[in-house]
C-alpha atoms as a PDB file:
ATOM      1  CA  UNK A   1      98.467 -72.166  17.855  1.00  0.00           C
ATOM      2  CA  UNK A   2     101.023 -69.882  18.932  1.00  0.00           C
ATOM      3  CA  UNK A   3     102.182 -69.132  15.268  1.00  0.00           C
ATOM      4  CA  UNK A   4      98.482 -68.438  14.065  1.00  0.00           C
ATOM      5  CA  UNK A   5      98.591 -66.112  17.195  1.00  0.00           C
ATOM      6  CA  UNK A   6     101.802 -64.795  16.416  1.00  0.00           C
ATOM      7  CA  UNK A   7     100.684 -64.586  12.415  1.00  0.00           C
ATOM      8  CA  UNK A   8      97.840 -62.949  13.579  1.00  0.00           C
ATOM      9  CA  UNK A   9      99.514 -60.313  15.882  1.00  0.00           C
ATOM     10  CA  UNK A  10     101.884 -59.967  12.695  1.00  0.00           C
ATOM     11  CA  UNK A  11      98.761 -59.330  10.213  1.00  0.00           C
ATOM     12  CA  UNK A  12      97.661 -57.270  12.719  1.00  0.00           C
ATOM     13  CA  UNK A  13     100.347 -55.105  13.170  1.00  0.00           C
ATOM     14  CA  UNK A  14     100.850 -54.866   9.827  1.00  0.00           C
ATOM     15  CA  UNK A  15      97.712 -53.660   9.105  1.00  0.00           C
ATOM     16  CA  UNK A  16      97.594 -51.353  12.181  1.00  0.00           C
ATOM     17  CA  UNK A  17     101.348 -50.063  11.063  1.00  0.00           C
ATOM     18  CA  UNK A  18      99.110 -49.776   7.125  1.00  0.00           C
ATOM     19  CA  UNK A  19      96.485 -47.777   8.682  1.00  0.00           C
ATOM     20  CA  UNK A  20      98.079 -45.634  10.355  1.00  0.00           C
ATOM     21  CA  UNK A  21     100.498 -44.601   7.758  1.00  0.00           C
ATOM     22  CA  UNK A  22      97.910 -43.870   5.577  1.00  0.00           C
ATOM     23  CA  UNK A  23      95.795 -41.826   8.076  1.00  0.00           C
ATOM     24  CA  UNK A  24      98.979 -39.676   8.427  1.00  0.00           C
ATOM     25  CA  UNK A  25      99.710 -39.467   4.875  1.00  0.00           C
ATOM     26  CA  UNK A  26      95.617 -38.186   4.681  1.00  0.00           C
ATOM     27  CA  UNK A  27      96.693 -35.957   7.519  1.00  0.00           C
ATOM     28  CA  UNK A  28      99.388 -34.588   5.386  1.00  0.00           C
ATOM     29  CA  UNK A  29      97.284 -34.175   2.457  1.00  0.00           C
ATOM     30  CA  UNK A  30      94.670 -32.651   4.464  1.00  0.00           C
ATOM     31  CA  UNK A  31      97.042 -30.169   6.070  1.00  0.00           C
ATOM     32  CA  UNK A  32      98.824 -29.202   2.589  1.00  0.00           C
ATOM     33  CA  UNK A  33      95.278 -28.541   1.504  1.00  0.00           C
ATOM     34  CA  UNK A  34      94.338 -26.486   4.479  1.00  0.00           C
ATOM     35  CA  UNK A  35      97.435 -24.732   3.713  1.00  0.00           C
ATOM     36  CA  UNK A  36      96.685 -24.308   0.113  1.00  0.00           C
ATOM     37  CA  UNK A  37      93.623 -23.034   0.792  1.00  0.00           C
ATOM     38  CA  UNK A  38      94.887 -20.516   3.840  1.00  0.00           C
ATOM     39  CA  UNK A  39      97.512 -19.195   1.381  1.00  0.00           C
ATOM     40  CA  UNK A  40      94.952 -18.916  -1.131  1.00  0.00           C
ATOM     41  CA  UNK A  41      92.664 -16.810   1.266  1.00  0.00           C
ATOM     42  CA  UNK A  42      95.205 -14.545   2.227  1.00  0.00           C
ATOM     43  CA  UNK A  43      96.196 -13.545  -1.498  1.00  0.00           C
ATOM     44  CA  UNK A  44      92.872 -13.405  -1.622  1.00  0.00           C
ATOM     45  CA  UNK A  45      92.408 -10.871   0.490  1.00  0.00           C
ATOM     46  CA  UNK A  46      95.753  -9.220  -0.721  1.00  0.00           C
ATOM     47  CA  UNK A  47      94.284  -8.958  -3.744  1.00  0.00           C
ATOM     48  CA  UNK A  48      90.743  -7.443  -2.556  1.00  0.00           C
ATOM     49  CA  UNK A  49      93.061  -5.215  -0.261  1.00  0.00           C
ATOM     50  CA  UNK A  50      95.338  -4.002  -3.091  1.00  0.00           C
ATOM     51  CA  UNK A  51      92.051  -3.497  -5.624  1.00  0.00           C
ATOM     52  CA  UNK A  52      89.816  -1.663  -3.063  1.00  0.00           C
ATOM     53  CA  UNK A  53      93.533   0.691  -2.196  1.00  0.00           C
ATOM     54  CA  UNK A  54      93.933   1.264  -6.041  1.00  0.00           C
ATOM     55  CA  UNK A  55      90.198   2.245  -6.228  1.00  0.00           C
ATOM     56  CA  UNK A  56      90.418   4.530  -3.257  1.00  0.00           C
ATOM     57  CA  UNK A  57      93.806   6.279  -4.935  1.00  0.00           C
ATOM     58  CA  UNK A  58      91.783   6.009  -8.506  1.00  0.00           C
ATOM     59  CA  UNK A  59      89.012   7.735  -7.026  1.00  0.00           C
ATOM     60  CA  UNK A  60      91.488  10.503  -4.655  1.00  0.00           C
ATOM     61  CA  UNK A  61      93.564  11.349  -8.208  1.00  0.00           C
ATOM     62  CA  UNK A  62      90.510  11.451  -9.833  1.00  0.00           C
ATOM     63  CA  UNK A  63      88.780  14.272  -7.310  1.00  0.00           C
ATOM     64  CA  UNK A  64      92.065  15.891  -7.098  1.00  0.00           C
ATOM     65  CA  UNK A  65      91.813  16.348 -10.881  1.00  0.00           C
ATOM     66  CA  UNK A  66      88.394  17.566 -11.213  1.00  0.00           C
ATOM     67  CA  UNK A  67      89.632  20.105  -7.809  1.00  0.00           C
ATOM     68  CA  UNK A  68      92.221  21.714  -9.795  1.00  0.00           C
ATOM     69  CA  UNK A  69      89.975  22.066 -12.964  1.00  0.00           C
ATOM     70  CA  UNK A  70      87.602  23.602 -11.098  1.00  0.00           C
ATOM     71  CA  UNK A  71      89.678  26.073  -9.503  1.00  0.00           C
ATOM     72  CA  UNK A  72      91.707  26.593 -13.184  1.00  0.00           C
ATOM     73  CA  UNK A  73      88.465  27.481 -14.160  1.00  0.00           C
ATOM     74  CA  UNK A  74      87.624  29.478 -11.812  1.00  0.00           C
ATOM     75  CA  UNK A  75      90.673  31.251 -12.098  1.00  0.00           C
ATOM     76  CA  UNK A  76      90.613  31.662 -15.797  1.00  0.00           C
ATOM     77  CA  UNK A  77      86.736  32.985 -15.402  1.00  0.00           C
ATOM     78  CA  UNK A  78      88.109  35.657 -13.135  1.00  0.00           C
ATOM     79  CA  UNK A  79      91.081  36.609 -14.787  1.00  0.00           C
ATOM     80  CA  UNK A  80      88.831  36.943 -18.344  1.00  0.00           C
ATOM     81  CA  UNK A  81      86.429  39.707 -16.120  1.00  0.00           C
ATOM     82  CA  UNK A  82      89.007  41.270 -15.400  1.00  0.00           C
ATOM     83  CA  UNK A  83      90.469  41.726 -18.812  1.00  0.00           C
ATOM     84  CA  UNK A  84      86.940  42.719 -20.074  1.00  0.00           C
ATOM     85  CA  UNK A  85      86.705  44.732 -16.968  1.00  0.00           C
ATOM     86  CA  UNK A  86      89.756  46.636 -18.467  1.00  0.00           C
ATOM     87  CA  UNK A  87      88.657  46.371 -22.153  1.00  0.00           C
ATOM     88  CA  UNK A  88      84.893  47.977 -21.213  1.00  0.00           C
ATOM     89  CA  UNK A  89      86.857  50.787 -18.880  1.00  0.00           C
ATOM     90  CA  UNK A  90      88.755  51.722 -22.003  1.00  0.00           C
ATOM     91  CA  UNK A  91      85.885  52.310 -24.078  1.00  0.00           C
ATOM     92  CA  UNK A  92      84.034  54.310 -21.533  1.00  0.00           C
ATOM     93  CA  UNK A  93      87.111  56.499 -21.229  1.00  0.00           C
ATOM     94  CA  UNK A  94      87.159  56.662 -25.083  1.00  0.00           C
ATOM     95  CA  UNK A  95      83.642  57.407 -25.173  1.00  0.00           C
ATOM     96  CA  UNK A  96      84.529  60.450 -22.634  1.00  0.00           C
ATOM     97  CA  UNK A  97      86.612  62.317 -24.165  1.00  0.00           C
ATOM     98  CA  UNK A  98      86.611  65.522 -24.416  1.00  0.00           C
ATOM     99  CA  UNK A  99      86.931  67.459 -28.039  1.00  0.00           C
ATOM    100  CA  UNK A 100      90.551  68.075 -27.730  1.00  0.00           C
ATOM    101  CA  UNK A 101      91.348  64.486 -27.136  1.00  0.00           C
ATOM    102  CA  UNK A 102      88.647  63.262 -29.893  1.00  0.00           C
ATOM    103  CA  UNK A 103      90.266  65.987 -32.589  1.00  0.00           C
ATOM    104  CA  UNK A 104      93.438  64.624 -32.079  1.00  0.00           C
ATOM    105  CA  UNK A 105      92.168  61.075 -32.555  1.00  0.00           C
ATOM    106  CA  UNK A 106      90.228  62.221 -35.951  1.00  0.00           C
ATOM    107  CA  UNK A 107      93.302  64.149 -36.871  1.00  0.00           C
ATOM    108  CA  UNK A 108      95.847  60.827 -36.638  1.00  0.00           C
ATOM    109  CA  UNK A 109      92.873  59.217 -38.322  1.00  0.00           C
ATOM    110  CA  UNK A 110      92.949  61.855 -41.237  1.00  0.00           C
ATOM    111  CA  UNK A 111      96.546  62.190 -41.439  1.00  0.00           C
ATOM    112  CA  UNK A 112      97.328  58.613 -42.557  1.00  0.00           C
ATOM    113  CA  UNK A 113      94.444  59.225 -45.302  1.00  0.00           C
ATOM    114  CA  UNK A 114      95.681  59.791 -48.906  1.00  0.00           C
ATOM    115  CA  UNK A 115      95.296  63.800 -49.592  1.00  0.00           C
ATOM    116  CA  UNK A 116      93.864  63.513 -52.706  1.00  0.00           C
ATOM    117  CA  UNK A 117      90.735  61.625 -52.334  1.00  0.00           C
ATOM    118  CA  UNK A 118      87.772  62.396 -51.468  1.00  0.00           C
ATOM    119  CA  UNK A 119      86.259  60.803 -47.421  1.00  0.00           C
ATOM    120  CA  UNK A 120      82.817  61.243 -45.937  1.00  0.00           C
ATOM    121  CA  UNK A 121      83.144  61.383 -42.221  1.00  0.00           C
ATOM    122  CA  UNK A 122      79.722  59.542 -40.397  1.00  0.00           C
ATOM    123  CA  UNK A 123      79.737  60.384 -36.829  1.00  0.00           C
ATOM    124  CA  UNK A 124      78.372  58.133 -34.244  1.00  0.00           C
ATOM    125  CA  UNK A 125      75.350  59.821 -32.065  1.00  0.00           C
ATOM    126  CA  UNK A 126      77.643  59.930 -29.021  1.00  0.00           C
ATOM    127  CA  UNK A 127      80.336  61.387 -30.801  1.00  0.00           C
ATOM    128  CA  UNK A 128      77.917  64.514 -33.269  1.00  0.00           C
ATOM    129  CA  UNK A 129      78.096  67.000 -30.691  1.00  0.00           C
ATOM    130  CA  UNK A 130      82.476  67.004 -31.134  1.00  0.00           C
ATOM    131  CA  UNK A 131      82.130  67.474 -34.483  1.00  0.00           C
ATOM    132  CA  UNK A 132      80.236  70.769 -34.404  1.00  0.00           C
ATOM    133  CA  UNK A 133      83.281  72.282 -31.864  1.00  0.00           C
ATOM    134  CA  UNK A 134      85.312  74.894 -33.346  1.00  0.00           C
ATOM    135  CA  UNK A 135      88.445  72.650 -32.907  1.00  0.00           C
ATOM    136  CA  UNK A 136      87.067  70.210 -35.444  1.00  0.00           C
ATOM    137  CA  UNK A 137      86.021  72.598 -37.755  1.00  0.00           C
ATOM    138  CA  UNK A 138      89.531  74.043 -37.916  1.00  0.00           C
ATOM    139  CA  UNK A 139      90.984  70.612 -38.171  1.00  0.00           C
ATOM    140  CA  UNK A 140      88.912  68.813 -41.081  1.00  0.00           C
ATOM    141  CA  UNK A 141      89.719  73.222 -42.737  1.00  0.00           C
ATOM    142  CA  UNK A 142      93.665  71.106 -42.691  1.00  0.00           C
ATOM    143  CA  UNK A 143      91.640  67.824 -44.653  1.00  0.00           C
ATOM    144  CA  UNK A 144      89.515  70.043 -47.395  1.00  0.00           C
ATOM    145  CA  UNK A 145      88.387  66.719 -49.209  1.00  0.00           C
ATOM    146  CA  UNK A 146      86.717  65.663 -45.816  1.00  0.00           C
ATOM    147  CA  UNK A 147      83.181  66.138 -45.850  1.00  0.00           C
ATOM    148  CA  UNK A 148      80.311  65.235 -42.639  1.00  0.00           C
ATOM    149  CA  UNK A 149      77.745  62.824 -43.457  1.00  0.00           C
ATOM    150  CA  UNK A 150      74.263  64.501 -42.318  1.00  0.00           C
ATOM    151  CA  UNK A 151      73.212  61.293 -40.782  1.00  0.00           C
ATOM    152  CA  UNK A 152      74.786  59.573 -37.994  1.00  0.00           C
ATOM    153  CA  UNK A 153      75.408  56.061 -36.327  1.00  0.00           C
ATOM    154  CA  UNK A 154      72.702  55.407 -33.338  1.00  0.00           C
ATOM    155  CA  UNK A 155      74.467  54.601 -30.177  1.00  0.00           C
ATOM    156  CA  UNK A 156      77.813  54.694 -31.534  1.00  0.00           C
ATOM    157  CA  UNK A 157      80.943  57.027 -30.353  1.00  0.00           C
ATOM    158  CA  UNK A 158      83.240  57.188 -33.315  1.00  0.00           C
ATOM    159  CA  UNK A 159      82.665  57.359 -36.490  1.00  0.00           C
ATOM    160  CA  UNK A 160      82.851  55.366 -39.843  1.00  0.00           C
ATOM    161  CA  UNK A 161      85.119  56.915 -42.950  1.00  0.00           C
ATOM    162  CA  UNK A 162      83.465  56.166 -46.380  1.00  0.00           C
ATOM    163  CA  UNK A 163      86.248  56.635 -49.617  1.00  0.00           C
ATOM    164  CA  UNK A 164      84.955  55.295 -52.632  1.00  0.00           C
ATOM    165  CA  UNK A 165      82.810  52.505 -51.389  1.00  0.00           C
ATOM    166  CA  UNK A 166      84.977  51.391 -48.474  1.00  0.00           C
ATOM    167  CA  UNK A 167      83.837  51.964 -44.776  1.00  0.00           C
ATOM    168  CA  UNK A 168      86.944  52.267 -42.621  1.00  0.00           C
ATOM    169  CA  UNK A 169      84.984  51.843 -39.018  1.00  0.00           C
ATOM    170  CA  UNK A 170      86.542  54.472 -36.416  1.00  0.00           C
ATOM    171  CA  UNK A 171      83.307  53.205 -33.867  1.00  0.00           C
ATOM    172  CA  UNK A 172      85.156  52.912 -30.599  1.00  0.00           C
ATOM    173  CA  UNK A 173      83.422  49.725 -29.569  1.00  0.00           C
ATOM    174  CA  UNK A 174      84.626  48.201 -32.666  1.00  0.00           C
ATOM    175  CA  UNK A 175      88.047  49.430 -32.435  1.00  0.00           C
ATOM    176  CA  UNK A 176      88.273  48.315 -28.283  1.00  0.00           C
ATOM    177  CA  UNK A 177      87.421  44.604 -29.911  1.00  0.00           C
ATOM    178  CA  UNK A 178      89.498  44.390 -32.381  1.00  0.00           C
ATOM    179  CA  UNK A 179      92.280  45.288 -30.210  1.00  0.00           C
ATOM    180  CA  UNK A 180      90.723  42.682 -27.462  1.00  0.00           C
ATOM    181  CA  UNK A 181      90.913  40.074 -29.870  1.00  0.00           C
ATOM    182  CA  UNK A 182      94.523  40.893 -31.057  1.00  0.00           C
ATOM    183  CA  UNK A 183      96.192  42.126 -27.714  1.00  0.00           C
ATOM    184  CA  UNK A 184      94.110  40.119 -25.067  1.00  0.00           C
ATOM    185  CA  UNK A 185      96.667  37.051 -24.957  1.00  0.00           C
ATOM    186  CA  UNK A 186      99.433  39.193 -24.494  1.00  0.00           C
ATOM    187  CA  UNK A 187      97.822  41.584 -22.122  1.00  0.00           C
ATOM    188  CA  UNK A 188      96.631  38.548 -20.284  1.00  0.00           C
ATOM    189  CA  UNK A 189     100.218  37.405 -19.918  1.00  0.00           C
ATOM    190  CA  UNK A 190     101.249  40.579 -18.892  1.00  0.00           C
ATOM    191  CA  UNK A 191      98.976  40.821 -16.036  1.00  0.00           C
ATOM    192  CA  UNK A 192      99.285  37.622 -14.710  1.00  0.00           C
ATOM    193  CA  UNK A 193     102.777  37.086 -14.856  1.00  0.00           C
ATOM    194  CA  UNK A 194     103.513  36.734 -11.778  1.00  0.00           C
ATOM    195  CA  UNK A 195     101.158  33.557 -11.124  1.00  0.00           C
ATOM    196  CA  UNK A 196     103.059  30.921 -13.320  1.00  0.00           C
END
């Protein structure tokens, strides 16, 4: 009786010693999944971290952008009022001028003009009173194949010189924009220098 006791302990034991290493191999397996799973949840959260940060900077470079556009802009609006500011100044002066000023104009006009044809001078409304002045008279007396159109160009200082069929247009709105468009890049550059 004392070896079925003894067999019986053994089994047992054996069975105990069984049990018990496979509760702490489950423990193990347990705790290398808990692991798992903890390492898991903290990239996890890395991850979520790292997206929501890269959103945040997306979004900040992305304001930032759409800041300095705005103020570009803005700064490009300003800078083009000022050059019409300076274009629309110009014609006003050129629409002021007096008949000394507008003779000598008409006369570096005429003198570039080849002497042997014949021009028809049509004077813009704001302009007809310079063209009855004695200085004018005495200066298209220098140009005898100048004539004065009757008519005239409503609200228009300048005129327009007609040769043959061709209108040469001397109106000083249309000269101050054809100037604007070929000198406003450069005269933008010149006056802004400083900003770059």
């Amino acid at each position: 009786m004392k070896d079925l006791q003894a067999l019986s302990e053994q089994i047992l034991n054996q069975a105990q010693a069984k049990g018990q290493s496979k509760l702490e191999d489950a423990e193990k397996i347990s705790a290398a999944k808990i692991e798992e799973s903890r390492r898991n949840l903290v990239e996890l959260q890395k991850a979520r971290k790292a997206a929501v940060l890269k959103k945040i900077a997306n979004d900040f470079d992305r304001e930032q952008q759409t800041l300095k556009n705005k103020e570009r802009n803005a700064v490009l609006e300003e800078k083009q009022l000022i050059l019409k500011s300076v274009f629309q100044q110009a014609l006003e002066k050129m629409n002021e001028w007096d008949e000394a000023h507008f003779a000598l104009f008409l006369d570096g006009v005429l003198s570039r003009m080849d002497g042997s044809k014949a021009y028809r001078i049509v004077p813009g409304a704001k302009s007809l009173a310079h063209f009855q002045g004695k200085g004018l008279q005495q200066l298209l007396a220098k140009h005898p194949g100048v004539k004065i159109s009757q008519g005239s160009i409503p609200n228009k200082a300048g005129f327009i010189l007609q040769e043959g069929g061709v209108d040469y247009n001397y109106c000083f709105d249309e000269l101050i924009e054809d100037i604007k468009n070929e000198y406003a890049a450069e005269l933008a550059a010149l006056a802004f220098q400083d900003e770059k």
